[in-house]
N, C-alpha and C. Protein backbone atom coordinates (compact mmCIF):
# COMPACT_ATOMS: atom_id res chain seq x y z
N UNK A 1 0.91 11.97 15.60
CA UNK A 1 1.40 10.99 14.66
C UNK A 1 1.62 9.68 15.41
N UNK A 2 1.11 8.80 14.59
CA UNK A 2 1.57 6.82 15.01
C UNK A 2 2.48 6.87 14.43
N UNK A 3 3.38 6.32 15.47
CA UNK A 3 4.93 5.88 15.14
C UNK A 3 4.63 4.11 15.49
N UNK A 4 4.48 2.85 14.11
CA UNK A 4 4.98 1.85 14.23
C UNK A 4 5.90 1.37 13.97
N UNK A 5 6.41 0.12 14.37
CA UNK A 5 7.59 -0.58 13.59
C UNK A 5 6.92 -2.35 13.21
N UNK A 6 7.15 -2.10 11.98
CA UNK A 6 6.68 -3.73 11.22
C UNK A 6 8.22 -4.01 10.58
N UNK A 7 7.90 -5.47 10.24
CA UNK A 7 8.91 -6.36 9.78
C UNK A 7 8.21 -6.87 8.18
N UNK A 8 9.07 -6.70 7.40
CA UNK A 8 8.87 -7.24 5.78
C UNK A 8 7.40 -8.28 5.81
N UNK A 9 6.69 -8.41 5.26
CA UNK A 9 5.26 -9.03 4.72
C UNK A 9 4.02 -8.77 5.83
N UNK A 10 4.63 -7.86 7.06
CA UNK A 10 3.53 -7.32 8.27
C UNK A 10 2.95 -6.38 7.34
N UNK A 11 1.44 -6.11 8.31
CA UNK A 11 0.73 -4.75 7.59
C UNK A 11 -0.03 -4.23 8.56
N UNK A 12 -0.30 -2.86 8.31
CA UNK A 12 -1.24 -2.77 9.19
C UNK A 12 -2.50 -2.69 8.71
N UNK A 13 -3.55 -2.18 9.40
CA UNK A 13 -4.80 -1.90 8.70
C UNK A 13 -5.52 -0.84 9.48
N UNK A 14 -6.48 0.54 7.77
CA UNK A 14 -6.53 1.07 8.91
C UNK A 14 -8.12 1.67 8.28
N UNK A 15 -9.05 1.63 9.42
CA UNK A 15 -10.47 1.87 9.01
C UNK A 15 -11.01 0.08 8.68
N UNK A 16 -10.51 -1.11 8.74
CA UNK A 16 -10.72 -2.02 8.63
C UNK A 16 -10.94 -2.20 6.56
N UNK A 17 -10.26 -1.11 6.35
CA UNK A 17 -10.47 -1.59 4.98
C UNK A 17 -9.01 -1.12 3.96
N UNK A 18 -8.40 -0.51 4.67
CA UNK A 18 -7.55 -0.31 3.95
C UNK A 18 -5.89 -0.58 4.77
N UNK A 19 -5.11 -1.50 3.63
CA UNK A 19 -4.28 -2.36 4.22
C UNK A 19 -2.64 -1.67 3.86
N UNK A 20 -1.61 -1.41 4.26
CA UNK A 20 -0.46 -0.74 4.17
C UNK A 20 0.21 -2.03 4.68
N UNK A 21 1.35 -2.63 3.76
CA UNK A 21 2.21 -3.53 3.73
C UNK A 21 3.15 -3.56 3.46
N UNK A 22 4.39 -3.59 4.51
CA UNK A 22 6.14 -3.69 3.95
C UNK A 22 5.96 -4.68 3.22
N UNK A 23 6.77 -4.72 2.01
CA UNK A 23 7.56 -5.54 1.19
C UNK A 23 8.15 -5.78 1.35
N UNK A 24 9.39 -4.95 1.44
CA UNK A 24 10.91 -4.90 1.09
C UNK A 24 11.69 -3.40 1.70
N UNK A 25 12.49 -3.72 1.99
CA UNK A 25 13.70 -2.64 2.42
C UNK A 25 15.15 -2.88 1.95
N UNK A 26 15.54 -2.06 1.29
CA UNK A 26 16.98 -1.48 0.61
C UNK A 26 17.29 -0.28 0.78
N UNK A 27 18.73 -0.66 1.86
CA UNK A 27 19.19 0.66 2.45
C UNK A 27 18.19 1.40 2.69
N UNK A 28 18.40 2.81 2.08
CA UNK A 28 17.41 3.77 2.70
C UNK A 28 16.07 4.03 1.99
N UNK A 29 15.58 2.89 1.38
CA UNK A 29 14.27 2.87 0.83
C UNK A 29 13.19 1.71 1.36
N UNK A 30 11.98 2.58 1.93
CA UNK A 30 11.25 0.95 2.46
C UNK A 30 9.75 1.53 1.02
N UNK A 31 10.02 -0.12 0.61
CA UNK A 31 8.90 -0.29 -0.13
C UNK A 31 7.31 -1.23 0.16
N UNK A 32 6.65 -0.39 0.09
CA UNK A 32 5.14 -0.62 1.13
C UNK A 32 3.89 -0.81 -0.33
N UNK A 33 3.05 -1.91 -0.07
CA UNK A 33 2.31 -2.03 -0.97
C UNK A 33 0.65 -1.47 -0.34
N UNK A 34 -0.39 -0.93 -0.92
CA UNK A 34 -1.53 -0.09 -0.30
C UNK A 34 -2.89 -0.94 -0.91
N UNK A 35 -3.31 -1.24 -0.26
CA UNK A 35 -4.93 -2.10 -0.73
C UNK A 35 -5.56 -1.33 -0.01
N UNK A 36 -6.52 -0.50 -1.12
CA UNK A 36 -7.67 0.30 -0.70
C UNK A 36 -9.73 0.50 -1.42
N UNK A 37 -10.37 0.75 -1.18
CA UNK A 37 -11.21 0.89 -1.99
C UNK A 37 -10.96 1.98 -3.27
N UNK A 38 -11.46 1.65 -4.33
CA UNK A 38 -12.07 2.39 -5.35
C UNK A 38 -11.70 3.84 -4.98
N UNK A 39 -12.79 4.13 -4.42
CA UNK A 39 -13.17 5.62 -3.94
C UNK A 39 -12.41 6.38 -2.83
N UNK A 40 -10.94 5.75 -2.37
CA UNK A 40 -9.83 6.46 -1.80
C UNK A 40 -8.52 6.76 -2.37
N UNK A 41 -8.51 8.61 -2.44
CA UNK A 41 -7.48 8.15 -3.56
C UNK A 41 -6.05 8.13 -2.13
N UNK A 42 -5.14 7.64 -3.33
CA UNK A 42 -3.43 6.68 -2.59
C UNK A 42 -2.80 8.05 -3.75
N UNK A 43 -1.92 9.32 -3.01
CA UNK A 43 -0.81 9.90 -3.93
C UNK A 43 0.26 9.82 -2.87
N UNK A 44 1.47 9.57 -3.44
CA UNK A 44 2.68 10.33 -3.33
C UNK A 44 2.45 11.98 -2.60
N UNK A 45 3.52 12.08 -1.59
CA UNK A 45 3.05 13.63 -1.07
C UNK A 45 3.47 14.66 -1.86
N UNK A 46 4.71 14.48 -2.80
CA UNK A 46 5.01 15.44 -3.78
C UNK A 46 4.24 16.03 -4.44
N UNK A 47 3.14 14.84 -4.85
CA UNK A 47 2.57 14.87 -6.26
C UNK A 47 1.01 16.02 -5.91
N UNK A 48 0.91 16.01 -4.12
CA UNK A 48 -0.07 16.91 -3.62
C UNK A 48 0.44 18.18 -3.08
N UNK A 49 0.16 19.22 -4.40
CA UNK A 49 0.84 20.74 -4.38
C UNK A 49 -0.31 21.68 -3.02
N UNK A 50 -1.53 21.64 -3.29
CA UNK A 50 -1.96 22.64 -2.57
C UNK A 50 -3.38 22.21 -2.03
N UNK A 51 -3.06 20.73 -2.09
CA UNK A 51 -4.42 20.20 -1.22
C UNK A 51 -5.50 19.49 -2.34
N UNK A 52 -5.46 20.25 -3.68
CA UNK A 52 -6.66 20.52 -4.56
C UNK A 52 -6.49 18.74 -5.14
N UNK A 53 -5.50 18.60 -5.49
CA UNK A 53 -5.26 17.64 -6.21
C UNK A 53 -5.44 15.81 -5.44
N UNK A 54 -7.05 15.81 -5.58
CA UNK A 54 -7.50 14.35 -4.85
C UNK A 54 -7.25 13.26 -5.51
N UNK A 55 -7.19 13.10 -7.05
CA UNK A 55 -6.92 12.00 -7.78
C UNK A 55 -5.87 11.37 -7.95
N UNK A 56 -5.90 9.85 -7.96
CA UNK A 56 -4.75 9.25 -8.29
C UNK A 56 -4.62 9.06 -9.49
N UNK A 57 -2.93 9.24 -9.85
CA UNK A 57 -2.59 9.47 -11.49
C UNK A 57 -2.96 8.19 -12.31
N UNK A 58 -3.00 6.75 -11.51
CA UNK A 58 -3.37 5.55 -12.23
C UNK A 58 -4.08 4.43 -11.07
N UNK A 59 -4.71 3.97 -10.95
CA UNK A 59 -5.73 3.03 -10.13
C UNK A 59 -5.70 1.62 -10.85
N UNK A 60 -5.18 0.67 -9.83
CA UNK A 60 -5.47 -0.49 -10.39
C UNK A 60 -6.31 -1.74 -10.14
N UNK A 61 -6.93 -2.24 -10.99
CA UNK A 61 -7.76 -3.05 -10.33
C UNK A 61 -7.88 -3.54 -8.85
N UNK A 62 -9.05 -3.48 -8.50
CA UNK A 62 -9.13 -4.12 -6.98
C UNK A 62 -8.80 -5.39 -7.10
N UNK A 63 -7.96 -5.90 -6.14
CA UNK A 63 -8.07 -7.82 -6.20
C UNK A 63 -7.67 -7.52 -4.62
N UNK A 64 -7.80 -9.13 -3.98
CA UNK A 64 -6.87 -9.17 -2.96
C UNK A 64 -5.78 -9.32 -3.18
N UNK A 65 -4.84 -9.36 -2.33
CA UNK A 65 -3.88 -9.31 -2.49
C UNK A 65 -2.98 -10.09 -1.31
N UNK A 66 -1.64 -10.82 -1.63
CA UNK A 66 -1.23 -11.36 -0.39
C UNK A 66 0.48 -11.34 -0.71
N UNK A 67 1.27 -11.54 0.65
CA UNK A 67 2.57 -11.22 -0.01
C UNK A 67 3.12 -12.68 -0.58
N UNK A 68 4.13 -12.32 -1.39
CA UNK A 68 5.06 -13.42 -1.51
C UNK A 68 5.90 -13.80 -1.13
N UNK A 69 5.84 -13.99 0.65
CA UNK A 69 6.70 -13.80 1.37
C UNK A 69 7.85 -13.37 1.16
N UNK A 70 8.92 -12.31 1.40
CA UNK A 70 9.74 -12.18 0.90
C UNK A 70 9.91 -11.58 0.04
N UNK A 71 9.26 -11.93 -1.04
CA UNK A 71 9.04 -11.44 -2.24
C UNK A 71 8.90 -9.62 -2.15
N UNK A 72 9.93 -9.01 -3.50
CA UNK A 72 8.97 -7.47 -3.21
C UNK A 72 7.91 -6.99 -3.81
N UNK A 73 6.92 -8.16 -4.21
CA UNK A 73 5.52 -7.54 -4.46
C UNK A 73 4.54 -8.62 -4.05
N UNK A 74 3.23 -7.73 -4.29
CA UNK A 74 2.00 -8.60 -3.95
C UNK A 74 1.88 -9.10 -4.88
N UNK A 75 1.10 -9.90 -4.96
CA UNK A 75 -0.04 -10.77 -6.00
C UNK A 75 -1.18 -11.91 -5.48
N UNK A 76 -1.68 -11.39 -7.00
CA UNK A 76 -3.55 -11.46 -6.28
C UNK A 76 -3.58 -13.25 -5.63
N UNK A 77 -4.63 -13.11 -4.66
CA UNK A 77 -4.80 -14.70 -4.27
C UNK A 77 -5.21 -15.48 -5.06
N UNK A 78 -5.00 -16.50 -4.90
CA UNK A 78 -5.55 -18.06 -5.93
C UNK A 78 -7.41 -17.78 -5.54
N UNK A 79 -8.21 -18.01 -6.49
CA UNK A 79 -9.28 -18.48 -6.53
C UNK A 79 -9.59 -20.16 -5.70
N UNK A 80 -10.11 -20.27 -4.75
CA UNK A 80 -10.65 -21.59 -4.71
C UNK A 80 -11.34 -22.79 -5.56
């Protein structure tokens, strides 16, 4: 196991395509936002009983995504 430590709007990246980002931390909850392709599913470990279960319960559009500094969520980048 990788053991990192990031600070609120850091991320890492991993396979060069898929991005894991602190948001926010309250007390004993850290909230992390996930930019991935299509075709990887993102569950909760609860929600995976016996391996079988590959799908994610809801998928949302691809966009980029960037923080709001500070902020506890993403949202998509400005168009040029």
């Amino acid at each position: 196991m990788l053991i990192l430590t990031r600070k609120i709007d850091q991320s890492i990246i991993i396979q060069g395509n898929i991005t894991i980002m602190v948001l926010g931390v309250e007390r004993d909850r850290v909230k992390l936002g996930i930019a991935a392709p299509a075709d990887v599913a993102v569950l909760r470990e609860e929600l995976v009983t016996d391996g079988s279960n590959v799908s994610p319960i809801r998928r949302v559009a691809k966009t980029n995504l960037t923080p709001t500094h500070g902020a506890l969520a993403l949202k998509p980048e400005q168009e040029p």
